[in-house]
N, C-alpha and C. Protein backbone atom coordinates (compact mmCIF):
# COMPACT_ATOMS: atom_id res chain seq x y z
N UNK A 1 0.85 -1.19 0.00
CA UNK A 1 0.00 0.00 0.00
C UNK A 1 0.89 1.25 0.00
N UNK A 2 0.34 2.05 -0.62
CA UNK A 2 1.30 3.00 -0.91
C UNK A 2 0.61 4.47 0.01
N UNK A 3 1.58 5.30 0.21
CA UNK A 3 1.22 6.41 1.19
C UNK A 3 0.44 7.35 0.55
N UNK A 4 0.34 8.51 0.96
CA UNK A 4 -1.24 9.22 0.56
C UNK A 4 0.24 10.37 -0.73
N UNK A 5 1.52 10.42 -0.14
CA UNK A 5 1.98 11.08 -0.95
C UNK A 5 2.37 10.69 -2.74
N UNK A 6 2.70 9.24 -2.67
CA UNK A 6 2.56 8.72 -3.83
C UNK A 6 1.63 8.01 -4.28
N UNK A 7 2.26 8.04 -5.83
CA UNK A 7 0.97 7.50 -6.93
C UNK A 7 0.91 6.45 -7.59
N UNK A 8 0.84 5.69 -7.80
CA UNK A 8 0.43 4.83 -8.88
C UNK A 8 -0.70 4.63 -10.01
N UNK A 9 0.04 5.23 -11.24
CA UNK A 9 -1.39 5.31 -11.66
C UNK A 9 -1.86 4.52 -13.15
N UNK A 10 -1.02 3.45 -12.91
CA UNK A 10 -1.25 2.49 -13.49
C UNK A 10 -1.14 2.59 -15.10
N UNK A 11 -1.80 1.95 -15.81
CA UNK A 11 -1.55 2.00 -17.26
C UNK A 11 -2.34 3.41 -18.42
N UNK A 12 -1.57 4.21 -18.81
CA UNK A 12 -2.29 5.14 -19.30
C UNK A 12 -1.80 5.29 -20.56
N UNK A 13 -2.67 4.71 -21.47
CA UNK A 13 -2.37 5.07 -23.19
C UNK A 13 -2.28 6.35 -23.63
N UNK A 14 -1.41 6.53 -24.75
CA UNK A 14 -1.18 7.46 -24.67
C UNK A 14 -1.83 8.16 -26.81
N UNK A 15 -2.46 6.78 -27.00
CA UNK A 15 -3.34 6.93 -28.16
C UNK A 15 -4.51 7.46 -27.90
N UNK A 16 -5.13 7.88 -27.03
CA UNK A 16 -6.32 8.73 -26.91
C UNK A 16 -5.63 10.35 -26.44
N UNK A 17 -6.49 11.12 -26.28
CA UNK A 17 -6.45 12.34 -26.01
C UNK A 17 -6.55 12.42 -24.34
N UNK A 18 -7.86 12.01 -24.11
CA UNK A 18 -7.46 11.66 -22.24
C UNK A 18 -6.40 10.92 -22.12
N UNK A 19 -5.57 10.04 -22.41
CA UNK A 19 -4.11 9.67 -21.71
C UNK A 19 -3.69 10.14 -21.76
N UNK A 20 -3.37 11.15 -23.08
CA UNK A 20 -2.23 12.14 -22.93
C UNK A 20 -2.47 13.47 -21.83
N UNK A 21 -3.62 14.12 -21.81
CA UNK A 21 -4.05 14.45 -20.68
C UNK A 21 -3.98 14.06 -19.41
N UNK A 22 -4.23 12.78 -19.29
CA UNK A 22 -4.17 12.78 -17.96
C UNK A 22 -2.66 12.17 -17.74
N UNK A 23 -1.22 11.93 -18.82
CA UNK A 23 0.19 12.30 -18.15
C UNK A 23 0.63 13.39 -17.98
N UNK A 24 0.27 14.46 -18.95
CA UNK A 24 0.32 15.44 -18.64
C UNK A 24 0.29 16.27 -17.29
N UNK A 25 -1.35 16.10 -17.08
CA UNK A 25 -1.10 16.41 -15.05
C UNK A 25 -0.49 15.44 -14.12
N UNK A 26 -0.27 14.28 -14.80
CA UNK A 26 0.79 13.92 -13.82
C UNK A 26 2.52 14.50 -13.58
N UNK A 27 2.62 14.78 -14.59
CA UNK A 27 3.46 14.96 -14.59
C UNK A 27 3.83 16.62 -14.18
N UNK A 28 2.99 17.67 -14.30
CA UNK A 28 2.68 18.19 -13.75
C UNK A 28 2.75 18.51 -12.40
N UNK A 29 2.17 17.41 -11.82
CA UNK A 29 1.44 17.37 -9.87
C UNK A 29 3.17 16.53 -9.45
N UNK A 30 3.80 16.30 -10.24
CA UNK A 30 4.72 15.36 -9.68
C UNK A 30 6.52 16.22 -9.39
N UNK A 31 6.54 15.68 -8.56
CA UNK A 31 8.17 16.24 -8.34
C UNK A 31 10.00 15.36 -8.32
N UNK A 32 9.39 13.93 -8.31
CA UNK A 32 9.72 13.39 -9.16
C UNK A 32 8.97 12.23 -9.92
N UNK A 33 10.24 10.97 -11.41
CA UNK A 33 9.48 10.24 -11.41
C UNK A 33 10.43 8.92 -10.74
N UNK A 34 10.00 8.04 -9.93
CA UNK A 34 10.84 6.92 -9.58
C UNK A 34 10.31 5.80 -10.25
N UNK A 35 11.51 5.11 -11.29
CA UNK A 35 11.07 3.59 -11.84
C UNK A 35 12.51 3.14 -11.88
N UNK A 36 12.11 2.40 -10.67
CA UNK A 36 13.14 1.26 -10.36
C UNK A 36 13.46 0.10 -11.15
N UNK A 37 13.78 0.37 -12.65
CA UNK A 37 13.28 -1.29 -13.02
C UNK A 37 14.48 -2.08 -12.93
N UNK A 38 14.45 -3.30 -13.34
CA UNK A 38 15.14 -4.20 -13.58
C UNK A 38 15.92 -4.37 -14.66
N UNK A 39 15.09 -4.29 -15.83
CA UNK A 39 16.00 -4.49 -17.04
C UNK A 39 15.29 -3.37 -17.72
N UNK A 40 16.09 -2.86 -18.74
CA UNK A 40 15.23 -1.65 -19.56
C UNK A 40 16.72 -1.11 -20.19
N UNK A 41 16.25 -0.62 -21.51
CA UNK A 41 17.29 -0.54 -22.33
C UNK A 41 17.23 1.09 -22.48
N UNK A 42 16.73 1.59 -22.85
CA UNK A 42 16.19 3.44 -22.61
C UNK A 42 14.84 3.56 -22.25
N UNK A 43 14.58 3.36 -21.53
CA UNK A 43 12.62 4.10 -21.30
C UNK A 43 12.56 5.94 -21.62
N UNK A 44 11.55 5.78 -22.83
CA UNK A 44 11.23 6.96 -23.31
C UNK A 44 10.83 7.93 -22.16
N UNK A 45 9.72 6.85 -21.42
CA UNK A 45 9.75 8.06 -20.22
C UNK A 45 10.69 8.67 -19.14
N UNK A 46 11.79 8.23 -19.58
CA UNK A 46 12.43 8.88 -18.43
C UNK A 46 12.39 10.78 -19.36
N UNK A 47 12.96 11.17 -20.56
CA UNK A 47 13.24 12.27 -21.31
C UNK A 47 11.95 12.60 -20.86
N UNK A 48 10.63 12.32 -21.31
CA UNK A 48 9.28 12.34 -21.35
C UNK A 48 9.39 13.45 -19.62
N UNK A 49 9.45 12.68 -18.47
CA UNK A 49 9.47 13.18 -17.65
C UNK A 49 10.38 14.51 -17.38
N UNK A 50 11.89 14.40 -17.70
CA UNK A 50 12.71 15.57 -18.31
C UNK A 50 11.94 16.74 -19.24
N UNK A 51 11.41 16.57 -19.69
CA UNK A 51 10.55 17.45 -20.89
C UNK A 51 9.27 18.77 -19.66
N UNK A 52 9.20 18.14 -18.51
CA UNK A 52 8.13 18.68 -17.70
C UNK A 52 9.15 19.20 -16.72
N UNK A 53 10.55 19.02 -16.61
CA UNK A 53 10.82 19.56 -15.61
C UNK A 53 11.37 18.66 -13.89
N UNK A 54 10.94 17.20 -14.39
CA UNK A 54 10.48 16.51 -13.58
C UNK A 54 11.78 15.65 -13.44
N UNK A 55 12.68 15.71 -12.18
CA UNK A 55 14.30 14.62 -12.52
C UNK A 55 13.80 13.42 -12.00
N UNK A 56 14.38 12.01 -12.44
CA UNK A 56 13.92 11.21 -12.40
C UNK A 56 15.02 10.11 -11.31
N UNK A 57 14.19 9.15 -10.87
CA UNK A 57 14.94 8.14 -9.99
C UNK A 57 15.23 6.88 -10.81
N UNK A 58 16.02 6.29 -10.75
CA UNK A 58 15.92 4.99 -11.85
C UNK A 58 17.07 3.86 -11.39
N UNK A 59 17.25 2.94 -11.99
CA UNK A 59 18.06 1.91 -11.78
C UNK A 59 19.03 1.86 -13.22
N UNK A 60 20.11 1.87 -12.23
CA UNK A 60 21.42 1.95 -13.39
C UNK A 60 21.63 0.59 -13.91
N UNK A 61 20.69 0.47 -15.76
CA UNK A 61 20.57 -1.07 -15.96
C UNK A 61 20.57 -0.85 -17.35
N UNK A 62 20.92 -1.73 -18.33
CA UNK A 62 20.54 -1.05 -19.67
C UNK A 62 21.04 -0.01 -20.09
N UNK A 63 21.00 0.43 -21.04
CA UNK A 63 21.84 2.25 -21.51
C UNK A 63 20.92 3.32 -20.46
N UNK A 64 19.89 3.16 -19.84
CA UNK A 64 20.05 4.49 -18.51
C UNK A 64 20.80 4.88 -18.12
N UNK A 65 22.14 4.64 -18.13
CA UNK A 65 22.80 5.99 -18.12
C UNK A 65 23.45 6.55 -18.93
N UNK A 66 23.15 6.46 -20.25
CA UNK A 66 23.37 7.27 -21.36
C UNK A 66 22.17 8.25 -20.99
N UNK A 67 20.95 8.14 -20.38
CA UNK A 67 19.72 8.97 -20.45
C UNK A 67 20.22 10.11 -18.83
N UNK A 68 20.15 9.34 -18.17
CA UNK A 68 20.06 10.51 -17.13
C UNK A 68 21.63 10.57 -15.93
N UNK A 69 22.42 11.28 -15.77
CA UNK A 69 23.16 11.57 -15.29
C UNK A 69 23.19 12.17 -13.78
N UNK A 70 23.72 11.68 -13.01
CA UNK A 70 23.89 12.30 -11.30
C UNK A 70 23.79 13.48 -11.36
N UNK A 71 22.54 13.93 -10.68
CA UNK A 71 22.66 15.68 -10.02
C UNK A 71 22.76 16.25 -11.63
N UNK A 72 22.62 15.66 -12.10
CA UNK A 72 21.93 16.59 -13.85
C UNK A 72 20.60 16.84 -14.17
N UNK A 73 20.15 15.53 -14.29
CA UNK A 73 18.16 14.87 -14.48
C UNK A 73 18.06 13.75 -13.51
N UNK A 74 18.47 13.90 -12.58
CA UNK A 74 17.93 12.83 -11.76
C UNK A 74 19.29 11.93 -11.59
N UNK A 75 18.99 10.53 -11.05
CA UNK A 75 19.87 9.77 -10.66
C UNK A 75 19.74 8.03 -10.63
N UNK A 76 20.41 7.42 -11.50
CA UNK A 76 20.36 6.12 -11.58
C UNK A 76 21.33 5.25 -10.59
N UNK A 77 20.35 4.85 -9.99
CA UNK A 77 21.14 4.14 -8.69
C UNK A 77 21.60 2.21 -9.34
N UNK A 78 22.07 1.96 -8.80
CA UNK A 78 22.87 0.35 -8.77
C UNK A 78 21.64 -0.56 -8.45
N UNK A 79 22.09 -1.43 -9.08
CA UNK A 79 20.88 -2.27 -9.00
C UNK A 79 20.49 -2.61 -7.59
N UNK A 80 21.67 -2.68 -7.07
CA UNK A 80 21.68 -3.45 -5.57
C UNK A 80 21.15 -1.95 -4.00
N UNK A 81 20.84 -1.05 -5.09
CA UNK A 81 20.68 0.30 -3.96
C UNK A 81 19.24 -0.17 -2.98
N UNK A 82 19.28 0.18 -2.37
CA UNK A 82 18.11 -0.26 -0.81
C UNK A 82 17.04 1.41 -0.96
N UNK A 83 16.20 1.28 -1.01
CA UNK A 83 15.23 1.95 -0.70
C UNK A 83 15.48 3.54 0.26
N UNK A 84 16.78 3.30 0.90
CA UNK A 84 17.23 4.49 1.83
C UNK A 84 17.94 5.21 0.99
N UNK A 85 18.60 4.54 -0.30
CA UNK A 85 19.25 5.41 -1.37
C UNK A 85 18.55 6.63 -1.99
N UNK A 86 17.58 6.28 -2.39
CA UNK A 86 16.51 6.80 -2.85
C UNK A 86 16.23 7.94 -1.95
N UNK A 87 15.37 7.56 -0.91
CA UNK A 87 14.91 8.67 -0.10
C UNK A 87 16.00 9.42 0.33
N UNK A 88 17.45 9.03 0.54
CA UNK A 88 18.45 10.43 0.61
C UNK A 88 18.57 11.21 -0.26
N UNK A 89 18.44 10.70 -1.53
CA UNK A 89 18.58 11.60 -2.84
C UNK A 89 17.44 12.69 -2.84
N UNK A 90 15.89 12.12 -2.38
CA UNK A 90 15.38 12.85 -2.35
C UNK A 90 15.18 13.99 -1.06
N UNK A 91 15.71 13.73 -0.31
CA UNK A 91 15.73 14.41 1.11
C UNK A 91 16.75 15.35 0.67
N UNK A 92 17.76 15.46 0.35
CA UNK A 92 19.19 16.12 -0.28
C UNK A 92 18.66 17.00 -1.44
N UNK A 93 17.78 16.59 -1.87
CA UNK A 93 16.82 17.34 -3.46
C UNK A 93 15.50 17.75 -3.48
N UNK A 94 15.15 18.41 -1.60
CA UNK A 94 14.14 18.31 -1.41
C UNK A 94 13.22 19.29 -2.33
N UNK A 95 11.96 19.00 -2.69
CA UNK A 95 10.89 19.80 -3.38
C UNK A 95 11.08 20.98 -2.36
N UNK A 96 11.29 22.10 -3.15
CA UNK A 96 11.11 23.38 -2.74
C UNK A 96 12.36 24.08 -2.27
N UNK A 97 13.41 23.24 -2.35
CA UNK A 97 14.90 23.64 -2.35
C UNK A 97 15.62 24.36 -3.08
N UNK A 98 16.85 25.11 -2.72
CA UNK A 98 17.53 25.69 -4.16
C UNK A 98 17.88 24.67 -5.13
N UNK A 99 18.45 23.23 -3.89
CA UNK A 99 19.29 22.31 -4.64
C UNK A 99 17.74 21.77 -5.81
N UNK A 100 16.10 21.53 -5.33
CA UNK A 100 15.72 20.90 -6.24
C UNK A 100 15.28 21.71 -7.86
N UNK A 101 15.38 22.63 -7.43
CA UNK A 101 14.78 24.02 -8.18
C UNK A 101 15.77 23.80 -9.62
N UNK A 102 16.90 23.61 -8.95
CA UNK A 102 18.55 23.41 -9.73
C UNK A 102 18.13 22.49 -10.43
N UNK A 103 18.13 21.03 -9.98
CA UNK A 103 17.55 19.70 -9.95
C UNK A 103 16.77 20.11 -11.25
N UNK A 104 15.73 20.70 -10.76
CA UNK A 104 14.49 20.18 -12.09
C UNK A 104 14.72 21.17 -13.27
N UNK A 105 15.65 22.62 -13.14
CA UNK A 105 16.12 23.23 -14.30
C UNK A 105 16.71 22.40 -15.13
N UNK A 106 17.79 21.78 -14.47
CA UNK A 106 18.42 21.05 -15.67
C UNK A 106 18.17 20.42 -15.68
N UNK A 107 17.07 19.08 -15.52
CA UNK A 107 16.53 18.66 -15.85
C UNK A 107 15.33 18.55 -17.73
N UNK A 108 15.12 20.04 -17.35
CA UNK A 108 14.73 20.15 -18.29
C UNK A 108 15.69 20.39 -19.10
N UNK A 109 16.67 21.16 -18.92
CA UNK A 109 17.45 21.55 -20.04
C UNK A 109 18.30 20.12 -20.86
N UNK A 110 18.65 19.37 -19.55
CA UNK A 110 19.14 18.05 -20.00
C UNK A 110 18.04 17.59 -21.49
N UNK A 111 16.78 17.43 -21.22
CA UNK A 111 15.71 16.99 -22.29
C UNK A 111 15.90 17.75 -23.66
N UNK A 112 15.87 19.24 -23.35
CA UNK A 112 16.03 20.03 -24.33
C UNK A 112 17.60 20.57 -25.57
N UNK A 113 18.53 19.68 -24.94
CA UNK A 113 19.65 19.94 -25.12
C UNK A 113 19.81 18.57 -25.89
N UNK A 114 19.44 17.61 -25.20
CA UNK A 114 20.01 15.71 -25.99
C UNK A 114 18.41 15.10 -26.20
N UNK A 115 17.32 14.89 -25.01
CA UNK A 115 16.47 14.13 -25.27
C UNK A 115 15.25 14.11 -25.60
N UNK A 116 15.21 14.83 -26.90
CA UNK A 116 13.89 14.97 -27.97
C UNK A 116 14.25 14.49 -29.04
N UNK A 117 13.06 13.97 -29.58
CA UNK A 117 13.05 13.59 -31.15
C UNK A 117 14.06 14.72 -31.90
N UNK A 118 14.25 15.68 -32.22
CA UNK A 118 14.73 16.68 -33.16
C UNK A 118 16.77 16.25 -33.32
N UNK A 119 16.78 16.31 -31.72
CA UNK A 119 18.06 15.66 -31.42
C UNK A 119 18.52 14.13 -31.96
N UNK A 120 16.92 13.49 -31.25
CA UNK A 120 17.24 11.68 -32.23
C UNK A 120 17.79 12.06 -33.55
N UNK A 121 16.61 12.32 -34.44
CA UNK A 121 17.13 12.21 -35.41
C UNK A 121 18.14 13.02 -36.31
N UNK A 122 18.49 14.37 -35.49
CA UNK A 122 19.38 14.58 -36.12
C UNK A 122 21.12 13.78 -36.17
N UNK A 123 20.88 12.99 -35.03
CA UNK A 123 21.80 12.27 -34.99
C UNK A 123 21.95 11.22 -35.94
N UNK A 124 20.49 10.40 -36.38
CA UNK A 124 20.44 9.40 -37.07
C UNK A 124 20.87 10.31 -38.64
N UNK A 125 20.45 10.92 -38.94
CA UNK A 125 20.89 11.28 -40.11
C UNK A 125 22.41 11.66 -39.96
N UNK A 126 22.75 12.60 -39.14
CA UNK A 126 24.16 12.38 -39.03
C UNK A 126 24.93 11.11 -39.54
N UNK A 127 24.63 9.94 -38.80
CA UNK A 127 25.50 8.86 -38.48
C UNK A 127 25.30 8.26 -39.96
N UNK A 128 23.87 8.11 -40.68
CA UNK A 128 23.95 8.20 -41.90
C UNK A 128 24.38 8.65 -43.38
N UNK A 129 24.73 10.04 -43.00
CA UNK A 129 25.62 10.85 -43.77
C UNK A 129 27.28 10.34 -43.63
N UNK A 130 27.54 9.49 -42.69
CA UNK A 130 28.98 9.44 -42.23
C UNK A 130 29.08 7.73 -43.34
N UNK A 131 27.86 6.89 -42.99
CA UNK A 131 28.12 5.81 -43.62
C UNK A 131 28.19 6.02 -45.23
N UNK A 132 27.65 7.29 -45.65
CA UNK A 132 27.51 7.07 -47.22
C UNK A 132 28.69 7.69 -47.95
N UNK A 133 29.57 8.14 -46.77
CA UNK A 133 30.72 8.44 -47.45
C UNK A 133 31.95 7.19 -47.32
């Protein structure tokens, strides 16, 4: 069971107009996002969350940390990190801090600088222009 401060809000498509709406205010109402996973190779949402402002918690597994960097957009912890990892990061980055204020600027800027489509693909064409020579 989860506390009255966090959310779970389960599966929200993002092919209708209400899903996208309703990530939107989540993301929004939120100060960070934490997904602890296991295996995951880039989750779109981590940038997704970057894009709002929002630094993210994650598990250093998969290319995540090509996506989000310490005290940049958030922080990818070790697989083996304990639950107290977490809540120091966020206690240290508290909502309403200079340090989180910092936190969620570059955060965004992190998104706006490497992790949008415009950036993808200008890279892919890049790397394409390199093979055709």
């Amino acid at each position: 069971e989860l506390p009255g401060y966090a959310t779970s809000a389960g599966f929200i498509s993002k092919a209708t107009e209400a899903g996208r709406q309703r990530l939107r205010e989540l993301y929004l109402r939120s100060h960070f996002l934490v997904l602890p996973t296991r295996a995951d190779c880039v989750p779109v949402v981590l940038a997704e969350a970057n894009s709002f402002a929002v630094p993210v918690l994650t598990t250093d597994v998969g290319g995540i940390s090509s996506v989000v960097s310490k005290g940049e957009n958030g922080r990818a912890f070790p697989l083996s990190a304990e639950t107290a990892e977490y809540a120091n990061f966020v206690q240290e980055n508290a909502p309403g801090s200079r340090e989180y204020l910092a936190l969620a600027l570059s955060s965004y800027d992190r998104y706006a600088r490497d992790l949008n489509w415009e950036q993808a693909a200008g890279s892919v064409i890049g790397a394409l222009k390199e093979l055709r020579r």
